[in-house]
Protein backbone atom coordinates (compact mmCIF):
# COMPACT_ATOMS: atom_id res chain seq x y z
CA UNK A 1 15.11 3.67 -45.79
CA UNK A 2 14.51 2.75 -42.03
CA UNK A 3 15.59 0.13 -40.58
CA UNK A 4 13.61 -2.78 -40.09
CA UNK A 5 13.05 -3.09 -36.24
CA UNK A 6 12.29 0.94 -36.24
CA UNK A 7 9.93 0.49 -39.45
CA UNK A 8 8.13 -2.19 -37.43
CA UNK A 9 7.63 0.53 -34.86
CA UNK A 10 6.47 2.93 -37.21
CA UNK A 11 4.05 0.30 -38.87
CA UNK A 12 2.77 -0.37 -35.67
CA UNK A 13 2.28 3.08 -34.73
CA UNK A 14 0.21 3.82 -38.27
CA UNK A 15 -1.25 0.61 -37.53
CA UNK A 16 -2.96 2.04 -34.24
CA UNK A 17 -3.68 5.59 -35.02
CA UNK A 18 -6.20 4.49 -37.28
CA UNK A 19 -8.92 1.59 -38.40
CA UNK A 20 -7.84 0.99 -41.79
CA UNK A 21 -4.66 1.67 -44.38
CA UNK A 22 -3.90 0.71 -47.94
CA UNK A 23 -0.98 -1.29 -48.62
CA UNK A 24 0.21 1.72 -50.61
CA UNK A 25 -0.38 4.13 -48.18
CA UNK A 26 2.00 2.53 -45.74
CA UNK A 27 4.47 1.97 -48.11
CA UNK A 28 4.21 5.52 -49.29
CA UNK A 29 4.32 6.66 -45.59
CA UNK A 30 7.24 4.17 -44.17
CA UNK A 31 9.61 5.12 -48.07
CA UNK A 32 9.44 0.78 -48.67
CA UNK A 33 7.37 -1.28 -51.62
CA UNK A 34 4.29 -2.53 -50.77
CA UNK A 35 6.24 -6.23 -50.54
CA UNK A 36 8.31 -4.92 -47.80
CA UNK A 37 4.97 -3.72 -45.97
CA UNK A 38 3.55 -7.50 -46.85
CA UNK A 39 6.97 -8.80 -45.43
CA UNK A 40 6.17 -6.41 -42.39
CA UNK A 41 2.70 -7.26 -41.60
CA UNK A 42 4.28 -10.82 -41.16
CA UNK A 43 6.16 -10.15 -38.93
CA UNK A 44 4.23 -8.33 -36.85
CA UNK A 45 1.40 -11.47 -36.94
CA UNK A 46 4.05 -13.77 -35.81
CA UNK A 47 5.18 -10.80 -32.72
CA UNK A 48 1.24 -11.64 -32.06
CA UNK A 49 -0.23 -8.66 -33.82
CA UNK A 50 -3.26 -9.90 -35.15
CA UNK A 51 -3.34 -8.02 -38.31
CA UNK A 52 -6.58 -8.78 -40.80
CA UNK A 53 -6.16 -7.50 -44.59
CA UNK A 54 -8.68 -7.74 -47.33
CA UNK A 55 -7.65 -8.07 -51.40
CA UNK A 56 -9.36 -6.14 -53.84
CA UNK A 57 -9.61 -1.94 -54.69
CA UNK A 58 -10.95 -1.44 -51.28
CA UNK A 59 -8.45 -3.96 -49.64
CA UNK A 60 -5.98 -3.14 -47.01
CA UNK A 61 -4.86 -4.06 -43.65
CA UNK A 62 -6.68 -3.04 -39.86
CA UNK A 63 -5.21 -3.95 -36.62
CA UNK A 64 -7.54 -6.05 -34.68
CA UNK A 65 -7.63 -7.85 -31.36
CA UNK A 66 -5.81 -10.93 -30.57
CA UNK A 67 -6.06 -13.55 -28.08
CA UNK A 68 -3.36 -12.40 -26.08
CA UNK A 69 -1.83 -8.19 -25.32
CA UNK A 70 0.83 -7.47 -27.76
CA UNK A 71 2.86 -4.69 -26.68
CA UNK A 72 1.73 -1.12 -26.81
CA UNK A 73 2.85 1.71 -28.68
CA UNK A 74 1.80 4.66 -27.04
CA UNK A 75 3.33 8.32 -27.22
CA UNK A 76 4.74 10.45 -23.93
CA UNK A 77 1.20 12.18 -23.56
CA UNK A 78 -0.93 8.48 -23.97
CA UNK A 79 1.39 7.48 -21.68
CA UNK A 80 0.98 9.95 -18.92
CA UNK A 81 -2.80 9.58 -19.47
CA UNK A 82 -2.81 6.03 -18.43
CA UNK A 83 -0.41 6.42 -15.72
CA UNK A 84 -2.69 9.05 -13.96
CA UNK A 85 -5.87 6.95 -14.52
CA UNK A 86 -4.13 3.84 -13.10
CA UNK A 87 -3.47 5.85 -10.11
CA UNK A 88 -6.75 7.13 -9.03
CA UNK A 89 -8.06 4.06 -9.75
CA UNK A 90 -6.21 2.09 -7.45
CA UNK A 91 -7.59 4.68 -4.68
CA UNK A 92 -11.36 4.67 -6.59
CA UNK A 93 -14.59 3.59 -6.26
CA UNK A 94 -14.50 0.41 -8.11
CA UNK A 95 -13.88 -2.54 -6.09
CA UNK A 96 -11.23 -5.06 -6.70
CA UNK A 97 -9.37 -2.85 -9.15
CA UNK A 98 -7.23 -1.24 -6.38
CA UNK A 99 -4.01 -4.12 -6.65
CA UNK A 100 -4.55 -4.84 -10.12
CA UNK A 101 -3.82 -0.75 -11.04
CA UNK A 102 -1.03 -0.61 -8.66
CA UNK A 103 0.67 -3.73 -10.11
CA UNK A 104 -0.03 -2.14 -13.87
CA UNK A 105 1.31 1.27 -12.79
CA UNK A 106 4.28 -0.71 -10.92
CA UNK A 107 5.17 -2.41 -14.66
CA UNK A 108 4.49 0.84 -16.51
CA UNK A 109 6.72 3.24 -14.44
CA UNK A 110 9.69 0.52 -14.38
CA UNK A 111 9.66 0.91 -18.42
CA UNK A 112 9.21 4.81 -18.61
CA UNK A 113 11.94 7.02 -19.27
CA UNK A 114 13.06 9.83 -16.22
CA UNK A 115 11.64 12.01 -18.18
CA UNK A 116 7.92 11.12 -18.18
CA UNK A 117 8.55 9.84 -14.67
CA UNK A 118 9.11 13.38 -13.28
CA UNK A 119 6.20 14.37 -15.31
CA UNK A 120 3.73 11.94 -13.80
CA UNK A 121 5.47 12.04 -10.06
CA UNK A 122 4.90 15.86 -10.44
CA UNK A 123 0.96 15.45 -10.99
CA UNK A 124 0.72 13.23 -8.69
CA UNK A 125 2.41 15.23 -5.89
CA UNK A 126 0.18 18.25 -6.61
CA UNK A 127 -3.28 16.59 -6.74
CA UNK A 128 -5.40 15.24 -3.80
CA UNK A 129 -8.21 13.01 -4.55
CA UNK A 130 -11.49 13.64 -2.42
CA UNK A 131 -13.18 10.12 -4.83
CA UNK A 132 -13.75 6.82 -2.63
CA UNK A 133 -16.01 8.43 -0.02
CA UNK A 134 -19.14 7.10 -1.34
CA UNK A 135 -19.69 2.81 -1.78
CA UNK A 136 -17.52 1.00 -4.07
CA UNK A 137 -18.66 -1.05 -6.66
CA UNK A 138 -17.87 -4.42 -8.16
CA UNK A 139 -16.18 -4.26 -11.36
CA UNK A 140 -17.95 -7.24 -12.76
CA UNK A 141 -20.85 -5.31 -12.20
CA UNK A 142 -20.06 -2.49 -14.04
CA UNK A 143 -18.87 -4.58 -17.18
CA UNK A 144 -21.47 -6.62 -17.10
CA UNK A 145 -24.12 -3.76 -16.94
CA UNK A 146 -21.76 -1.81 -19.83
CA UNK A 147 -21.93 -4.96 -21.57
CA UNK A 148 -26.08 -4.73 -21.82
CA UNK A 149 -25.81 -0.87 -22.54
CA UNK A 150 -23.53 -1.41 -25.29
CA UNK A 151 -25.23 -4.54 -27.19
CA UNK A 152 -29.02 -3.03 -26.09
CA UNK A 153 -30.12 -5.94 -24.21
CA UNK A 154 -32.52 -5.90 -20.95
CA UNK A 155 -30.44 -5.71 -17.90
CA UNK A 156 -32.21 -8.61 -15.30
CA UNK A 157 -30.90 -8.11 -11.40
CA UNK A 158 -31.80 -8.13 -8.13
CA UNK A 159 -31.88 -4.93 -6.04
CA UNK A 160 -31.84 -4.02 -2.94
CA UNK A 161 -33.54 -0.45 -2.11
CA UNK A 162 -32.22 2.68 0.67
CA UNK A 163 -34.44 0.62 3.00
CA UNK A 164 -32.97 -2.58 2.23
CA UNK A 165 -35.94 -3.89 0.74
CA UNK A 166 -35.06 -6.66 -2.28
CA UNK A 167 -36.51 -7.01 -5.32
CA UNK A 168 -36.06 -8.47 -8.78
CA UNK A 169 -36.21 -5.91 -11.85
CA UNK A 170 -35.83 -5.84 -15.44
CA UNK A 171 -34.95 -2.75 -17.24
CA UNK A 172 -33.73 -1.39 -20.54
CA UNK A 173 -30.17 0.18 -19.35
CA UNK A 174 -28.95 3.22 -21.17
CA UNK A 175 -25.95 4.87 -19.38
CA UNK A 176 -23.67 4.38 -16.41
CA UNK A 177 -23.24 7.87 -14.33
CA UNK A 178 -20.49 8.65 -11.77
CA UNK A 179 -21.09 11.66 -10.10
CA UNK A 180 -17.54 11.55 -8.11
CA UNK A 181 -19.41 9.49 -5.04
CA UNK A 182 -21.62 6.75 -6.70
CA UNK A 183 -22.24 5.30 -9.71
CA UNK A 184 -25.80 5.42 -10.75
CA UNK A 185 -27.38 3.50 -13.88
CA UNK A 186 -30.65 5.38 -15.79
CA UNK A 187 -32.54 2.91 -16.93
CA UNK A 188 -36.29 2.49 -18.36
CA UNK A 189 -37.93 0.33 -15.50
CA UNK A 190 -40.06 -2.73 -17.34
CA UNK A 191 -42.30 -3.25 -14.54
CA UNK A 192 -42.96 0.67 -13.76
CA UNK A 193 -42.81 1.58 -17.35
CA UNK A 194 -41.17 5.00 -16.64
CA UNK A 195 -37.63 5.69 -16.01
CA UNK A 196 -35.56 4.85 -12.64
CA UNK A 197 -31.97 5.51 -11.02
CA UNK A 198 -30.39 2.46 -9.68
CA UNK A 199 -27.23 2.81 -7.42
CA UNK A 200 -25.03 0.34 -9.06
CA UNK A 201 -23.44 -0.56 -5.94
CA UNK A 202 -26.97 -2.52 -4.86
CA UNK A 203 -27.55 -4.04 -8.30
CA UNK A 204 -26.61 -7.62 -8.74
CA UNK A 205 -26.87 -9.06 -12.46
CA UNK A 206 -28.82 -12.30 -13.06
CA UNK A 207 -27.92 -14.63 -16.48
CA UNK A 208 -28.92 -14.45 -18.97
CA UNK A 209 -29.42 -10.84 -20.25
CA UNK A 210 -32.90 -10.42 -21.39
CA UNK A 211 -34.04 -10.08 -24.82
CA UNK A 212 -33.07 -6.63 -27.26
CA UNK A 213 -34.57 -3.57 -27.30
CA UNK A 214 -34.68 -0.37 -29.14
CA UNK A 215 -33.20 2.64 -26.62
CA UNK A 216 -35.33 5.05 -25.32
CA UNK A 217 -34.77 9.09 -25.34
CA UNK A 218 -33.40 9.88 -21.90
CA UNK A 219 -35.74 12.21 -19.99
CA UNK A 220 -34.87 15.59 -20.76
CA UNK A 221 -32.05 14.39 -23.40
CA UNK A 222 -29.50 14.40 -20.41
CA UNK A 223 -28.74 11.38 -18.73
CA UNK A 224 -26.15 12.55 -16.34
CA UNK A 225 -28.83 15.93 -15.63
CA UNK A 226 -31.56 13.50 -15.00
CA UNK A 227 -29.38 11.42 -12.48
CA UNK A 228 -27.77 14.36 -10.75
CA UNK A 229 -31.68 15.73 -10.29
CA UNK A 230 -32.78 12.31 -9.20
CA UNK A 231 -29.92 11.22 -6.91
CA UNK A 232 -30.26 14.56 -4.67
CA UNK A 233 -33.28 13.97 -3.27
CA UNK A 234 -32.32 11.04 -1.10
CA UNK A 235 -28.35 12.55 -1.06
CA UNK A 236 -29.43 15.72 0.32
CA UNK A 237 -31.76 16.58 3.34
CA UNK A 238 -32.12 19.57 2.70
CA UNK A 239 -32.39 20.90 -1.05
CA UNK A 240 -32.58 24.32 -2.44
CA UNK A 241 -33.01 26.23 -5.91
CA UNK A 242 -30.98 29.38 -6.17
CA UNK A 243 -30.67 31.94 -8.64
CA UNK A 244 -27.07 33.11 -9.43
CA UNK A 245 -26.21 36.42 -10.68
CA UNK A 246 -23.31 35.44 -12.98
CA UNK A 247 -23.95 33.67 -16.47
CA UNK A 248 -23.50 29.48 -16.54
CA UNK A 249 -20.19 29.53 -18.38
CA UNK A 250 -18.66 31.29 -15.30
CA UNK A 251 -20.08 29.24 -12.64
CA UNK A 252 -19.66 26.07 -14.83
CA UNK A 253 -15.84 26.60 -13.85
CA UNK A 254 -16.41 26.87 -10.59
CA UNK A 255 -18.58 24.01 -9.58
CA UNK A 256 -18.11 20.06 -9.97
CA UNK A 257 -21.17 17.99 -10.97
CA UNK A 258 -21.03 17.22 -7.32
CA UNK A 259 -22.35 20.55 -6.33
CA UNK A 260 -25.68 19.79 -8.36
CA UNK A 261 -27.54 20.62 -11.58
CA UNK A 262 -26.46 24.23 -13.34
CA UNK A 263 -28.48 25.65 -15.69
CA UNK A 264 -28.72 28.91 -17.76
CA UNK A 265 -31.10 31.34 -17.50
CA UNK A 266 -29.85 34.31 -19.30
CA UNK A 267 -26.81 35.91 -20.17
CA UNK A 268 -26.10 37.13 -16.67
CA UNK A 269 -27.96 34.89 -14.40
CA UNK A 270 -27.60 30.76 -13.98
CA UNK A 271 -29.99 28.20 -11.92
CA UNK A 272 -28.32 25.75 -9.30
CA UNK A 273 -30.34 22.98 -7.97
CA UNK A 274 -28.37 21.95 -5.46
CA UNK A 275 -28.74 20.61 -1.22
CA UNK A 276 -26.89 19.69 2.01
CA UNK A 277 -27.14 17.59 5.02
CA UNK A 278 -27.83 20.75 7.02
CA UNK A 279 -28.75 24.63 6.37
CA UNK A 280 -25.88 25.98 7.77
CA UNK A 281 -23.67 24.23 5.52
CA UNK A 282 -25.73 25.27 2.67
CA UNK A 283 -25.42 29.09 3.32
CA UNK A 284 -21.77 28.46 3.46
CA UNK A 285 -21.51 27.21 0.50
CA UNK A 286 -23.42 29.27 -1.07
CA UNK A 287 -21.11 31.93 0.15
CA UNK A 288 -17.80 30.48 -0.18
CA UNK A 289 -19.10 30.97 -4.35
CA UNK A 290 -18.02 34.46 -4.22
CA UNK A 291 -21.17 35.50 -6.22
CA UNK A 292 -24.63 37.66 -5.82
CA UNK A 293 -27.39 34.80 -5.35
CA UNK A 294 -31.06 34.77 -4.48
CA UNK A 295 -32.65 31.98 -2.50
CA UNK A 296 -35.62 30.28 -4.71
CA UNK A 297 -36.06 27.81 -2.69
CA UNK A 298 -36.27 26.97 0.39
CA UNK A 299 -38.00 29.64 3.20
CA UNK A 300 -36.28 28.39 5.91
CA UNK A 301 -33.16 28.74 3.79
CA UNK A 302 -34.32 32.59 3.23
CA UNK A 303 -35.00 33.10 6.77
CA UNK A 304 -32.00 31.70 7.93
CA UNK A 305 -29.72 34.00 5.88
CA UNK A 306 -31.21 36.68 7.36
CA UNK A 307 -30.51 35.70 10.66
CA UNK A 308 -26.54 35.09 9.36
CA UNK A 309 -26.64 38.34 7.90
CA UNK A 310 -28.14 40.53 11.29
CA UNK A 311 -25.59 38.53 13.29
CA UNK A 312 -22.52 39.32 10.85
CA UNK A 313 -23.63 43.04 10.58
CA UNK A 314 -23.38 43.27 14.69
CA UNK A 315 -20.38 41.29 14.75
CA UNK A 316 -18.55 44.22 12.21
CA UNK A 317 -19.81 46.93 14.18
């Protein structure tokens, strides 16, 4: 039989991994009665677990929220996830969550063993983070626009357009999109009655929320293709559509959402939609792919490649 301050810990642990457990499944799971596991649950509620259970056939106990953070059970691999998140948060693109994550990661490597903390000093040494160019964003913002996608209620704010023209909209939100720059919200515009893409970083909430609403289909059934598509064409000055020659599974693992919208076409050719602030940088990239393309879209693109490839040909003579 375990001990009681390690059965707590396994409790706990049950507890979390999921919703909802008999009183004789934990007992059959921790080798105790089920008036130990009652004796347990106790103690737990008075650690500040809040622990609800129901009475009945389909009774049994579920770990809820309380009004204050408990301690966490979490294993080496849950631990290392939030480690690495707290990190490139506190470098992201979410404003005022840049102290708060380092004082979090501060109190969560103190308590970690050496162990996980050459694990998580190792990927941190080895990865560089090109996130934060683009505007940051208040976190209020975000949770309080999360708040209206989650419980489907109209989203009322005032925004101010790319020419810093303000308005006042009201839209049915359905999902927040972070390309790696910005952080966009799809949304079904009330006043326009079609769908728009709102940088998030220009949206200000007004209170109260508006009134419920059934979602909407996203255009497409893609929110994050629709917002990729949408956001290019004032990201970009110059965009293209190009036709590689190697199947979307292969370029999917070579390009980041950033690089635009991927698409299959067959089993050995994929569709990029994709741009640049110049031409030039374009071809490069399209070259530093390592992969047979043709230019869709646009001439001057076409014609410019042509010029890059008389010039290279002279140059290797």
């Amino acid at each position: 039989m375990l001990e009681t301050s390690t059965r707590l810990l396994r409790l706990l642990s049950l507890l979390q991994a999921r919703p909802d457990w008999s009183g004789a499944e934990l007992a059959d799971r921790l080798a105790v009665t089920t008036r130990t596991v009652r004796n347990d649950i106790e103690r737990l509620r008075i650690l500040g677990y809040q622990v609800h259970s129901t009475t009945g056939t389909a009774g049994g106990y579920r770990l809820g929220a309380g009004a204050a953070l408990p301690p966490l059970l979490l294993d080496d691999e849950e631990v290392i996830a939030v480690a690495v998140s707290l990190h490139a948060a506190a470098g992201g693109t979410v404003t005022g969550i840049e102290e708060t994550s380092l004082r979090a990661l501060t109190k969560l490597q103190q308590m970690l063993p050496s162990r996980l903390r050459h694990r998580i000093d190792a990927v941190r040494a080895a990865t560089i983070s090109v996130a934060g160019r683009g505007p940051t964003v208040d976190a209020q913002t975000l949770t309080v626009i999360a708040a209206t996608i989650r419980d489907h209620e109209q989203l009322r704010f005032d925004y101010r357009g790319h020419d810093g023209t303000a308005s006042a909209r009201t839209a049915e939100p359905h999902r927040l999109v972070y390309t790696g720059q910005r952080w966009y919200l799809l949304a079904w515009d009330n006043d326009r009655r079609d769908w728009r893409t709102f940088r998030a970083d220009r949206i200000r909430p007004r209170t109260p929320n508006g009134p419920r609403f059934t979602p909407r289909e996203p255009p497409g059934g893609d929110a994050a293709a629709h917002v990729v598509r949408g956001s290019s064409s004032t990201v970009w000055k110059h965009q293209a559509l190009i036709r590689l020659h190697a199947p979307v599974e292969t370029m999917a693992e070579r390009l980041t959402p950033l690089a635009g919208l991927l698409r299959g076409v067959d089993d050995q050719n994929s569709i990029l939609e994709t741009g640049a602030d110049s031409l030039h940088n374009l071809a490069a990239f399209l070259g530093s792919l390592d992969v047979a393309f043709t230019v869709i879209d646009p001439p001057e693109l076409r014609a410019l490649l042509r010029t890059l490839a008389d010039r290279y040909t002279n140059a290797a003579l």
